[in-house]
C-alpha atoms as a PDB file:
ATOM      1  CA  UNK A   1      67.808 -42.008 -18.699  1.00  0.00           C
ATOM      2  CA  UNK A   2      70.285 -42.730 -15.655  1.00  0.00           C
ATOM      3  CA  UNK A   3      72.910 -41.127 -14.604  1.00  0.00           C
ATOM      4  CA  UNK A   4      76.187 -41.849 -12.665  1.00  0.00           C
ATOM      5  CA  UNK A   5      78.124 -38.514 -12.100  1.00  0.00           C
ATOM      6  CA  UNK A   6      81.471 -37.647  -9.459  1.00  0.00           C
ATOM      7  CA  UNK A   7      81.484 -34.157  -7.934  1.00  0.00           C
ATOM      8  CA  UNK A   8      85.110 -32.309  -7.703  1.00  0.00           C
ATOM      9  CA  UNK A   9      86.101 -29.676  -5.859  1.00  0.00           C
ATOM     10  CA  UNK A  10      87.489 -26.631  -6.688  1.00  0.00           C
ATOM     11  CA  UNK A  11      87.942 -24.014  -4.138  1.00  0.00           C
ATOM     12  CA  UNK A  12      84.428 -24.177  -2.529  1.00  0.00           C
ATOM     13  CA  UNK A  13      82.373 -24.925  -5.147  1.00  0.00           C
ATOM     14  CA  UNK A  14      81.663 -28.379  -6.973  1.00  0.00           C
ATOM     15  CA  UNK A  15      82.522 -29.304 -10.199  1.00  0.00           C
ATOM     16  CA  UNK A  16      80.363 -32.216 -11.740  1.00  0.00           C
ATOM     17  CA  UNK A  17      82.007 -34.751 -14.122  1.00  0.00           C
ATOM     18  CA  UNK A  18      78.855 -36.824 -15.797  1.00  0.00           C
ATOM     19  CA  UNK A  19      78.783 -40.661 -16.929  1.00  0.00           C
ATOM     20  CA  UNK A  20      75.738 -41.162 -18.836  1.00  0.00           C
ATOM     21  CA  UNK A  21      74.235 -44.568 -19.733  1.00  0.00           C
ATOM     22  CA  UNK A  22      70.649 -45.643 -20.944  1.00  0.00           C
ATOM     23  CA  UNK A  23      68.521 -47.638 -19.038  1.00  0.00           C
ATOM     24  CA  UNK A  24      66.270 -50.368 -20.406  1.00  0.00           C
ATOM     25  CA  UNK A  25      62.882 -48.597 -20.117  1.00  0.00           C
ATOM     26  CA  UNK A  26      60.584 -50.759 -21.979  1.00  0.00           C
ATOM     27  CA  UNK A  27      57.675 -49.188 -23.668  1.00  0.00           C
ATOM     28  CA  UNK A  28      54.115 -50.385 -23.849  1.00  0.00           C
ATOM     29  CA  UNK A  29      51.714 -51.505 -20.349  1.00  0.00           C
ATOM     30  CA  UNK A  30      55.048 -52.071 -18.418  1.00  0.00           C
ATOM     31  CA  UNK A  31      55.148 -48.984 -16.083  1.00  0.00           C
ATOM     32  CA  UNK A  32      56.977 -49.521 -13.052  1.00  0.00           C
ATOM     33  CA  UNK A  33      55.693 -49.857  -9.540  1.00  0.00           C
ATOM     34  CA  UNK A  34      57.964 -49.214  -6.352  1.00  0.00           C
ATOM     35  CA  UNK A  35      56.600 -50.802  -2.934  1.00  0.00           C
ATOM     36  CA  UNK A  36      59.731 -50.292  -0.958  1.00  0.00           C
ATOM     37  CA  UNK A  37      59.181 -47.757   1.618  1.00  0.00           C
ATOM     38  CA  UNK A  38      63.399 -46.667   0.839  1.00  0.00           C
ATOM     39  CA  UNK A  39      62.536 -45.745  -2.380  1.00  0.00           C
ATOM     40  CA  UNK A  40      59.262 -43.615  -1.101  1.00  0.00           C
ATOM     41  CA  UNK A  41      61.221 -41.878   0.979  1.00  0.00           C
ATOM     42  CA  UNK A  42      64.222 -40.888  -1.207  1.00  0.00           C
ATOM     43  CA  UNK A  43      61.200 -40.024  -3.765  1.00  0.00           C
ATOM     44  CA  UNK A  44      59.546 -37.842  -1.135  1.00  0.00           C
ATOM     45  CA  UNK A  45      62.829 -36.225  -0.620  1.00  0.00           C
ATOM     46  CA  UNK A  46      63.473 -35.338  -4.069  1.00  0.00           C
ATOM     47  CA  UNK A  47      60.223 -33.766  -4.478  1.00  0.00           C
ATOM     48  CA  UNK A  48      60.497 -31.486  -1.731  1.00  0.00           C
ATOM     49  CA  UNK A  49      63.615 -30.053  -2.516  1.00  0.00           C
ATOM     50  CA  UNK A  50      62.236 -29.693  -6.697  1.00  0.00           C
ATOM     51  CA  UNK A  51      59.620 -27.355  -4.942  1.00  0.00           C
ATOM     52  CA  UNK A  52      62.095 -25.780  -2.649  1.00  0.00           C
ATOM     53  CA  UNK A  53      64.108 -24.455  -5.899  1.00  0.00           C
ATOM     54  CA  UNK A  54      60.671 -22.981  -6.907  1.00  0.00           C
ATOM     55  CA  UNK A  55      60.185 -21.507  -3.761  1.00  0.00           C
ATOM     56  CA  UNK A  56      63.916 -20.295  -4.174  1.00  0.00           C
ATOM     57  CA  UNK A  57      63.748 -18.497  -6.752  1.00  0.00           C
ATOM     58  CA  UNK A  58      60.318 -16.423  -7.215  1.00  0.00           C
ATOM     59  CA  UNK A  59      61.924 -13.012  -5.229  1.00  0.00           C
ATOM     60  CA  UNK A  60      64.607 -13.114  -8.756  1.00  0.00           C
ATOM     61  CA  UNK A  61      61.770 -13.387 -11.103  1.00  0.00           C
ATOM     62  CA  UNK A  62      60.913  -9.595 -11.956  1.00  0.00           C
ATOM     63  CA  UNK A  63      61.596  -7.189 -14.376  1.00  0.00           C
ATOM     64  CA  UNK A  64      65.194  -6.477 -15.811  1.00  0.00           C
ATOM     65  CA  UNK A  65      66.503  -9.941 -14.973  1.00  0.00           C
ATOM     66  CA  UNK A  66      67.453 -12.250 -17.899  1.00  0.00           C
ATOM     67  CA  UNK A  67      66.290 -15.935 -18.128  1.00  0.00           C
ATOM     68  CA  UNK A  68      69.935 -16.837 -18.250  1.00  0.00           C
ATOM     69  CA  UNK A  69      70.304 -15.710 -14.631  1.00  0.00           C
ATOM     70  CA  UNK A  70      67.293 -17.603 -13.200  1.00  0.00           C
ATOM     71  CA  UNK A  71      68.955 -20.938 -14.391  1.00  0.00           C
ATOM     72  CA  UNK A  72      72.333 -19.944 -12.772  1.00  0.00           C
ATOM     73  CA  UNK A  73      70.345 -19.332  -9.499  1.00  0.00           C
ATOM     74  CA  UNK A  74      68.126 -22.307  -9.937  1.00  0.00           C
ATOM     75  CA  UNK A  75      71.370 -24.443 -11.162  1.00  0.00           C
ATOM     76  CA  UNK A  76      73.741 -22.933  -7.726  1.00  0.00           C
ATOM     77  CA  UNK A  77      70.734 -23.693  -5.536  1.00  0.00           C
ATOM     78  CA  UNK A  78      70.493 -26.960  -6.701  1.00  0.00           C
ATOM     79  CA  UNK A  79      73.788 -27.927  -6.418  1.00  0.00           C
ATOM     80  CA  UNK A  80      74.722 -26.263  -3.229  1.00  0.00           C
ATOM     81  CA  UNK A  81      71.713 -29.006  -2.040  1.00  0.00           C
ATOM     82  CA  UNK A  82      74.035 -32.344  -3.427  1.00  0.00           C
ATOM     83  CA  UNK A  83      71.616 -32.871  -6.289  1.00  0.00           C
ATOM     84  CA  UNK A  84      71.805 -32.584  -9.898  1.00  0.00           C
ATOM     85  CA  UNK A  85      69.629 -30.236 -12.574  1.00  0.00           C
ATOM     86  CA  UNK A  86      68.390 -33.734 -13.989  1.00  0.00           C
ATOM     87  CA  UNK A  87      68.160 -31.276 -17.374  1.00  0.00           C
ATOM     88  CA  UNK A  88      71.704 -30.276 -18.553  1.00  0.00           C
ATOM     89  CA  UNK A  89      72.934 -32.110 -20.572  1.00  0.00           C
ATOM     90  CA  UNK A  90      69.898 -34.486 -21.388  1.00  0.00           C
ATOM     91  CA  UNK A  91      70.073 -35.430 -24.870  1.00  0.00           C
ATOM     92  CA  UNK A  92      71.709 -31.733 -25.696  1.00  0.00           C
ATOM     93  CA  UNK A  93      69.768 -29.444 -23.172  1.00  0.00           C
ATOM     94  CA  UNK A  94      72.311 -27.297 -22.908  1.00  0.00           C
ATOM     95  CA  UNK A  95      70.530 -25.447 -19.345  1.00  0.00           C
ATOM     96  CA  UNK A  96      69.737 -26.939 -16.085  1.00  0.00           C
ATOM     97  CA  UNK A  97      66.263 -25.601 -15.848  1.00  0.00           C
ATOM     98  CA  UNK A  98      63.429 -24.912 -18.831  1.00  0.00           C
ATOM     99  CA  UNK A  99      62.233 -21.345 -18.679  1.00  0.00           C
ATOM    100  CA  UNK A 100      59.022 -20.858 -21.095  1.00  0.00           C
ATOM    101  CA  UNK A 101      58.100 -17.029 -21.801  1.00  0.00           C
ATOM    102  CA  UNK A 102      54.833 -16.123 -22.911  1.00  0.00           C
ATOM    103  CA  UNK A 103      53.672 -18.160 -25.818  1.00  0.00           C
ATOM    104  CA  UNK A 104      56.745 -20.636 -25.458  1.00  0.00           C
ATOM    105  CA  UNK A 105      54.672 -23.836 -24.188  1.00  0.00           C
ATOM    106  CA  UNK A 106      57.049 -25.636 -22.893  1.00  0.00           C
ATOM    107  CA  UNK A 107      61.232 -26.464 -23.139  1.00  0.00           C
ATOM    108  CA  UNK A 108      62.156 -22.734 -23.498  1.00  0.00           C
ATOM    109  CA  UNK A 109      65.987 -22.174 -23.216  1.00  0.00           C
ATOM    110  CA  UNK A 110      67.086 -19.931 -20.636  1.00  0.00           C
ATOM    111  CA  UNK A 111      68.805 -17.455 -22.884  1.00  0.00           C
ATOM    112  CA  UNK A 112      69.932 -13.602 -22.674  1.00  0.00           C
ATOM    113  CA  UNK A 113      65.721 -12.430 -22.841  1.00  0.00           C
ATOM    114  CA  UNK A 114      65.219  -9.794 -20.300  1.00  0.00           C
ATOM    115  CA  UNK A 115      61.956 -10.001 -18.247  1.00  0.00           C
ATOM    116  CA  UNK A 116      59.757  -7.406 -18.327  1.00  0.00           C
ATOM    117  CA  UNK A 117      56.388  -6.261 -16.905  1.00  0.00           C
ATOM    118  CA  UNK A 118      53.184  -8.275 -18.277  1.00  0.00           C
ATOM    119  CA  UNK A 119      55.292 -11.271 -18.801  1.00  0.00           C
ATOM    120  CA  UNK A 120      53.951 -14.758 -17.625  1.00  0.00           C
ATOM    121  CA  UNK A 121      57.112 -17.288 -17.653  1.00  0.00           C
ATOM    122  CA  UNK A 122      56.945 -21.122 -16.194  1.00  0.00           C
ATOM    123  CA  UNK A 123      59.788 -22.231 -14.344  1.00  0.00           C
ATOM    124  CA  UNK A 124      60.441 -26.061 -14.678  1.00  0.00           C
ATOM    125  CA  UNK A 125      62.800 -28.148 -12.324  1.00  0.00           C
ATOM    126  CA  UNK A 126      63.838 -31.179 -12.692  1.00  0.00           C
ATOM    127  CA  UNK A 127      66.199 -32.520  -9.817  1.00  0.00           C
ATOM    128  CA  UNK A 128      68.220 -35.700  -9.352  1.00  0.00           C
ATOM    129  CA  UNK A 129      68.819 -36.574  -5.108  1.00  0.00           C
ATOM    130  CA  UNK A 130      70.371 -39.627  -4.708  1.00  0.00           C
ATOM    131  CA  UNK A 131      69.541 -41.279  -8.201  1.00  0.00           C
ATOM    132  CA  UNK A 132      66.234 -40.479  -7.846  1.00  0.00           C
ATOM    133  CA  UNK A 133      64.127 -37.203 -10.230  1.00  0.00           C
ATOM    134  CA  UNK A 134      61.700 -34.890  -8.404  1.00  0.00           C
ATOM    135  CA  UNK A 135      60.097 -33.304 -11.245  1.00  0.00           C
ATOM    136  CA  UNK A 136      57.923 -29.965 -11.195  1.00  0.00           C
ATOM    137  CA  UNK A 137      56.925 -26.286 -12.634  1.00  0.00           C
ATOM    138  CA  UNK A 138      55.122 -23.318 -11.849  1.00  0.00           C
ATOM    139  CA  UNK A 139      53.941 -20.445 -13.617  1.00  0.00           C
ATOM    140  CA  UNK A 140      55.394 -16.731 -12.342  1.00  0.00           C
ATOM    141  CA  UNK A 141      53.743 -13.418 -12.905  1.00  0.00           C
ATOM    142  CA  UNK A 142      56.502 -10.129 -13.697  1.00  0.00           C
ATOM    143  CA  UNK A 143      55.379  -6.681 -12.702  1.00  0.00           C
ATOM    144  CA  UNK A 144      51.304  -6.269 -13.574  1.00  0.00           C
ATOM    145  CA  UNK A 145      49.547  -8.722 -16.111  1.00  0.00           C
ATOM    146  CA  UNK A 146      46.874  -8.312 -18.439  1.00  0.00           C
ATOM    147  CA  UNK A 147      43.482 -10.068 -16.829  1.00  0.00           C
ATOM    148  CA  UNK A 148      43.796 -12.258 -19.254  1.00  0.00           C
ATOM    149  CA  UNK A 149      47.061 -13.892 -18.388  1.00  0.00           C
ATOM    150  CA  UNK A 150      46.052 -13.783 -14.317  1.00  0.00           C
ATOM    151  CA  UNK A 151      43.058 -15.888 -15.717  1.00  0.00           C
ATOM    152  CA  UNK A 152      44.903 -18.507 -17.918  1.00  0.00           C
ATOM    153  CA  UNK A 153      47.318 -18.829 -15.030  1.00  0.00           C
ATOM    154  CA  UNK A 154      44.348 -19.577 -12.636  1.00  0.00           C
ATOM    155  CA  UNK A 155      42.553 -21.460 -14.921  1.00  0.00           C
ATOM    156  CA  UNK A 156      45.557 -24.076 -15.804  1.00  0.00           C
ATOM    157  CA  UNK A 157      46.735 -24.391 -12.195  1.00  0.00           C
ATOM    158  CA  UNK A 158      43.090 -25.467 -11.602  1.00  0.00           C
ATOM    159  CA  UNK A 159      43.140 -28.045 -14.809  1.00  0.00           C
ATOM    160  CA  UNK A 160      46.313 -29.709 -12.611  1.00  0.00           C
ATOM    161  CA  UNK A 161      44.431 -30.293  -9.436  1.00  0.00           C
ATOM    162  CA  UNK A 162      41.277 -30.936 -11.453  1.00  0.00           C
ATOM    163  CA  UNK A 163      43.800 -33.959 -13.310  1.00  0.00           C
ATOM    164  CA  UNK A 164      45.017 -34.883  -9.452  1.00  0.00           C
ATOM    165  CA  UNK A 165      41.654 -35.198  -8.114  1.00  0.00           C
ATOM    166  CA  UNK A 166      40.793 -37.773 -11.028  1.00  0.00           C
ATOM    167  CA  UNK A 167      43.703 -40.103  -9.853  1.00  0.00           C
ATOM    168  CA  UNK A 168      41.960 -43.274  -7.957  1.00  0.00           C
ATOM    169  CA  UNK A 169      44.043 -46.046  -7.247  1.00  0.00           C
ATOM    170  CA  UNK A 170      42.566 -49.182  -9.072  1.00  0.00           C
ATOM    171  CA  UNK A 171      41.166 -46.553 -12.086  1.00  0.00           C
ATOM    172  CA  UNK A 172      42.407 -45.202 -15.205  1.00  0.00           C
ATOM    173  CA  UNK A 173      45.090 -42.943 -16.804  1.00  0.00           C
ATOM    174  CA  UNK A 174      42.458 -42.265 -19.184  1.00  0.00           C
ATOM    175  CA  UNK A 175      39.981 -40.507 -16.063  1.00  0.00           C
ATOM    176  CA  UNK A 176      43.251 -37.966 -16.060  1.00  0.00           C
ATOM    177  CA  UNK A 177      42.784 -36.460 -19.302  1.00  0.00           C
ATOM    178  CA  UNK A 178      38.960 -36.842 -19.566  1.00  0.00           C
ATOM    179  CA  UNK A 179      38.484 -34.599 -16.738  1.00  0.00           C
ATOM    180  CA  UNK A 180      41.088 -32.034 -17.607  1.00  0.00           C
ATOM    181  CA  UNK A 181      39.398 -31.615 -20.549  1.00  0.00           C
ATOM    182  CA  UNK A 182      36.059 -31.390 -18.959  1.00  0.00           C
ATOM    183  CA  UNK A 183      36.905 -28.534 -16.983  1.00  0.00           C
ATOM    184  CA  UNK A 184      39.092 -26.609 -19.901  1.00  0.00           C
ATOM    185  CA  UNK A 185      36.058 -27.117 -22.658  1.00  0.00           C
ATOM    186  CA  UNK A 186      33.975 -24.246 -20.289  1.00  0.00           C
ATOM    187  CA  UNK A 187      36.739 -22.178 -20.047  1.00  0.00           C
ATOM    188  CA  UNK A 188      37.041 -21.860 -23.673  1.00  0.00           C
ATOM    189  CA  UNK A 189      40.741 -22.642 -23.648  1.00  0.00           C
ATOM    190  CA  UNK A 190      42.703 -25.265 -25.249  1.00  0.00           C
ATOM    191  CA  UNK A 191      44.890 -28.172 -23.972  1.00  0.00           C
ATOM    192  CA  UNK A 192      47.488 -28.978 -25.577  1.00  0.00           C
ATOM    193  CA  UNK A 193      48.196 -32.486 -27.160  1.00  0.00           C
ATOM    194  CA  UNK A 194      51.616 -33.108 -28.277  1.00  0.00           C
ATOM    195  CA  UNK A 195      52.881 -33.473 -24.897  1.00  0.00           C
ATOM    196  CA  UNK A 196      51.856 -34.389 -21.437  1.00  0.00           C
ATOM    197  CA  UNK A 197      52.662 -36.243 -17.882  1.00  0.00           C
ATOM    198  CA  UNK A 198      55.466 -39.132 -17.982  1.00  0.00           C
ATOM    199  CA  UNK A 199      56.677 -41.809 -15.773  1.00  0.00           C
ATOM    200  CA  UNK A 200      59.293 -40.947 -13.113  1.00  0.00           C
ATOM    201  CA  UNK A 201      61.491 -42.723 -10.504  1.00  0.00           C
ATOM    202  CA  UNK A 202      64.943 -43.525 -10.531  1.00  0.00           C
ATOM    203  CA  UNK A 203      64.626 -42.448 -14.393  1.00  0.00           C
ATOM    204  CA  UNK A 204      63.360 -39.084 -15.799  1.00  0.00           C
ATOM    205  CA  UNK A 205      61.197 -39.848 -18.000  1.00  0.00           C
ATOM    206  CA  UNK A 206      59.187 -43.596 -18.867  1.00  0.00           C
ATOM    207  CA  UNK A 207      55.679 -45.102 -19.570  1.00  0.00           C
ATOM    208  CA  UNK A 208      53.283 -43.973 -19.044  1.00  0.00           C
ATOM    209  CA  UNK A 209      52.197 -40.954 -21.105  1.00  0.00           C
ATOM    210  CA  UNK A 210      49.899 -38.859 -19.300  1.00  0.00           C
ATOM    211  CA  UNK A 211      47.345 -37.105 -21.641  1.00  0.00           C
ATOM    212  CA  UNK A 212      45.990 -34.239 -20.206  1.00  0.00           C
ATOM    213  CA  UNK A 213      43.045 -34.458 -22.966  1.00  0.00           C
ATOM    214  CA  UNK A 214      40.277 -36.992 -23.350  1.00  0.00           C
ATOM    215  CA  UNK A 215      41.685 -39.612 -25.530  1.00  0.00           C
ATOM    216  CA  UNK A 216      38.773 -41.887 -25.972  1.00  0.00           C
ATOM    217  CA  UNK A 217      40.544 -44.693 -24.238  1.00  0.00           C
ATOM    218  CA  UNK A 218      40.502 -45.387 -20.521  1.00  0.00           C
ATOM    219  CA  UNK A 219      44.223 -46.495 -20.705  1.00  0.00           C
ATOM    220  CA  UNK A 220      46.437 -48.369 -18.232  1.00  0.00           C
ATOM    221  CA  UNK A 221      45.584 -49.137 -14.548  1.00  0.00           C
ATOM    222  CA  UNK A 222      46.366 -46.880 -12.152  1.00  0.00           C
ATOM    223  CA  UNK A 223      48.283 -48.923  -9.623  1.00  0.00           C
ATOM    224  CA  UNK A 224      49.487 -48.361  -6.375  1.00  0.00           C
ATOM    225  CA  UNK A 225      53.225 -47.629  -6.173  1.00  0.00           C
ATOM    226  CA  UNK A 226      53.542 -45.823  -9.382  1.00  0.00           C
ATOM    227  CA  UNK A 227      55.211 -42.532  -9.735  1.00  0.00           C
ATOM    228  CA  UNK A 228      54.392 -39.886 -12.745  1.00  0.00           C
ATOM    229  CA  UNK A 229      53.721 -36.300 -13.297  1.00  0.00           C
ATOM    230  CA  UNK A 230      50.975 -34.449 -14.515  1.00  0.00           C
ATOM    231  CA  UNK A 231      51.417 -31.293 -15.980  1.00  0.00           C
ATOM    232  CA  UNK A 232      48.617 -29.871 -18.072  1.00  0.00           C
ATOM    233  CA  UNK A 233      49.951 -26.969 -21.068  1.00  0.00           C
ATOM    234  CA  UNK A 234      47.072 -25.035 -21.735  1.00  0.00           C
ATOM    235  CA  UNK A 235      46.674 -22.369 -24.228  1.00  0.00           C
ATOM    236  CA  UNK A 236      44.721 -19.133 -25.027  1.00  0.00           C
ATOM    237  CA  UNK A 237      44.049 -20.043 -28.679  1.00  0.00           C
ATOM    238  CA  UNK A 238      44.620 -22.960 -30.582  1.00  0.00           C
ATOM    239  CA  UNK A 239      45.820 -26.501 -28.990  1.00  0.00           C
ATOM    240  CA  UNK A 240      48.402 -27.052 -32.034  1.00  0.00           C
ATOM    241  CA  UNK A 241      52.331 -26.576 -31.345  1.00  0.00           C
ATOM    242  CA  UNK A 242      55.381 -25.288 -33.423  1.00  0.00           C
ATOM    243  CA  UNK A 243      59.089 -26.845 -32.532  1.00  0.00           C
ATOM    244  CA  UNK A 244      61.998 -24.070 -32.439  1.00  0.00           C
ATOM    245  CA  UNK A 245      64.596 -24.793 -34.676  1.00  0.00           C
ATOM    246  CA  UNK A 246      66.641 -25.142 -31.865  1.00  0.00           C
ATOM    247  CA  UNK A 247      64.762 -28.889 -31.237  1.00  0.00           C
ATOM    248  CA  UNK A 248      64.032 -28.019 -27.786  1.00  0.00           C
ATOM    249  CA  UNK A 249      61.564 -24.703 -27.704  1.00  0.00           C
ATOM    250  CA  UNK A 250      58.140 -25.258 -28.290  1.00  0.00           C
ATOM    251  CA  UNK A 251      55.288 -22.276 -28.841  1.00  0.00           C
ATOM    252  CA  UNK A 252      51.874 -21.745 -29.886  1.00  0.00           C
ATOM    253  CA  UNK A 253      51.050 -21.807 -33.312  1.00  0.00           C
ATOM    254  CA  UNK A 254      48.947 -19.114 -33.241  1.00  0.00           C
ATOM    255  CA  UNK A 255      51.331 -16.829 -31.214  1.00  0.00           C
ATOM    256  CA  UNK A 256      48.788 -16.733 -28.002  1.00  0.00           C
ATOM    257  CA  UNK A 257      49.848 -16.963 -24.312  1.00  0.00           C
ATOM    258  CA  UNK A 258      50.344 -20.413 -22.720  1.00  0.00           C
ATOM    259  CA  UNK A 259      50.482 -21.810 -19.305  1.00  0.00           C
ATOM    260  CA  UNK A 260      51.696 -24.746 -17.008  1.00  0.00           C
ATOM    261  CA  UNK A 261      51.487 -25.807 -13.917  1.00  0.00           C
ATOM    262  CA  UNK A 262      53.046 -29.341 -12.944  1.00  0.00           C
ATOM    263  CA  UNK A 263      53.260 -32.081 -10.139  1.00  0.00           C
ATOM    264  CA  UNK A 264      55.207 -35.086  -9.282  1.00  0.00           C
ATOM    265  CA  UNK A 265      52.615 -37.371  -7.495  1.00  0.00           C
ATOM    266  CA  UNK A 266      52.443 -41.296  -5.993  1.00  0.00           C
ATOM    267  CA  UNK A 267      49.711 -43.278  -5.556  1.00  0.00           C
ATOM    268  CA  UNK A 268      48.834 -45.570  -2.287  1.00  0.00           C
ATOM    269  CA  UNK A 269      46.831 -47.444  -1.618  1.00  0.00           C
ATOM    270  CA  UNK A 270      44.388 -44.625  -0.178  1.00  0.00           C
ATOM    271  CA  UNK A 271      44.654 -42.118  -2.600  1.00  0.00           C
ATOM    272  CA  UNK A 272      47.127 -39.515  -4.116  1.00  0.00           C
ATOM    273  CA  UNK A 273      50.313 -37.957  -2.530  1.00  0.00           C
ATOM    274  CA  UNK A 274      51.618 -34.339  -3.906  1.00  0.00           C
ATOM    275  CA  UNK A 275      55.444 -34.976  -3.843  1.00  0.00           C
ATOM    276  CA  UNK A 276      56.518 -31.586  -4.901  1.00  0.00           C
END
């Protein structure tokens, strides 16, 4: 989805007025590749400032602070940098960042929850600079954690590196999710399957879909000039998920802890590059 948008000013602060339209994204083998060095560049920008609003905002995640504030700091940061939360608004979001508590997987709602000690939460950021999405989360640790969270945390920001280091240009999508789950079957956790790594560019989200599980398929080519994320959810327990009746929260069957760690990347012709 694309976005034009006008910022307005009111007293010091800017006031965005949003256009949306859809783009054309076909579905299928066709996954875009850039080769204009522009476009790398305004890509590389828009990656380092999605980590930047990471970086931002760890000293606010602690105990007594409501996930409701975190988006307003994440959202104020973000706009006080002339970019967009690439979130609000998309198809109903109604927050500019996804806050995921606990045994919320993934799309959790900043809300009125209030932090508190042993909590694990994942922070994911989204931003539009320029027309063009740097895409990334991180999980965050409140007060003292059980050993068991510290080592799901560990464990899943080692299944996205594990996923990076299986990115070859000329080889498969398919090596992504084959050696995620590699790595998570001696760990005795579980990835989760309903959702996974996506496209990226001047769009937010398009082909193709990264599994972060062995699919039995090598996939598409890996080619260079593509753009996508990879962003393994791994659980405690079971792999299955359970939608929110709010359409947008997803948890854990089973009730048990899950984690997520997630990069933007590109791929040249000699390897991988971390955007965010």
């Amino acid at each position: 989805m694309g976005l034009f948008f006008h910022l307005l000013y009111a007293g010091q602060f800017p006031i965005i007025k949003y256009e949306w339209y859809y783009m054309n994204i076909k579905m299928g083998n066709d996954i875009k590749v850039f080769n204009d060095e522009k476009v790398i560049i305004k890509m590389r920008s828009a990656g380092k400032l999605a980590k930047k609003v990471l970086d931002y905002i760890e000293e606010y995640v602690k105990e007594g602070v409501t996930t409701d504030k975190l988006n307003d700091v994440c959202h104020n940061f973000i706009i006080n940098n002339s970019a967009i939360p690439a979130p609000l608004h998309y198809n109903g979001f109604p927050k500019s960042v996804c806050t995921s508590v606990n045994e919320v997987i993934c799309h959790g709602i900043p809300g009125d929850y209030v932090l508190k000690s042993g909590d694990i939460l994942n922070i994911d950021v989204t931003v539009i600079l320029d027309g063009w999405y740097g895409d990334t989360s991180r999980m965050f640790k409140v007060g003292k954690c059980t050993k068991l969270a510290d080592n799901l945390i560990e464990v899943t920001k080692r299944a996205l590196y594990v996923g990076i280091d299986a990115v070859k240009p000329y080889g498969y999508f398919g090596d992504i999710g084959k050696a995620i789950q590699q790595y998570i079957e001696t760990t005795g956790y579980s990835i989760v399957r309903d959702y996974g790594g996506h496209g990226i560019g001047n769009y937010f989200h398009g082909e193709p879909f990264v599994a972060h599980y062995d699919t039995g398929s090598r996939g598409p080519q890996i080619l260079p000039g593509m753009f996508f994320t990879i962003e393994p959810m791994i659980n405690v327990g079971k792999f299955k998920t359970k939608l929110l009746k709010d359409n947008w929260t997803v948890v854990t069957v089973d009730k048990s802890l899950s984690a997520q760690f997630e990069h933007t990347i590109f791929v040249n012709e000699n390897g991988v590059e971390i955007l965010t």
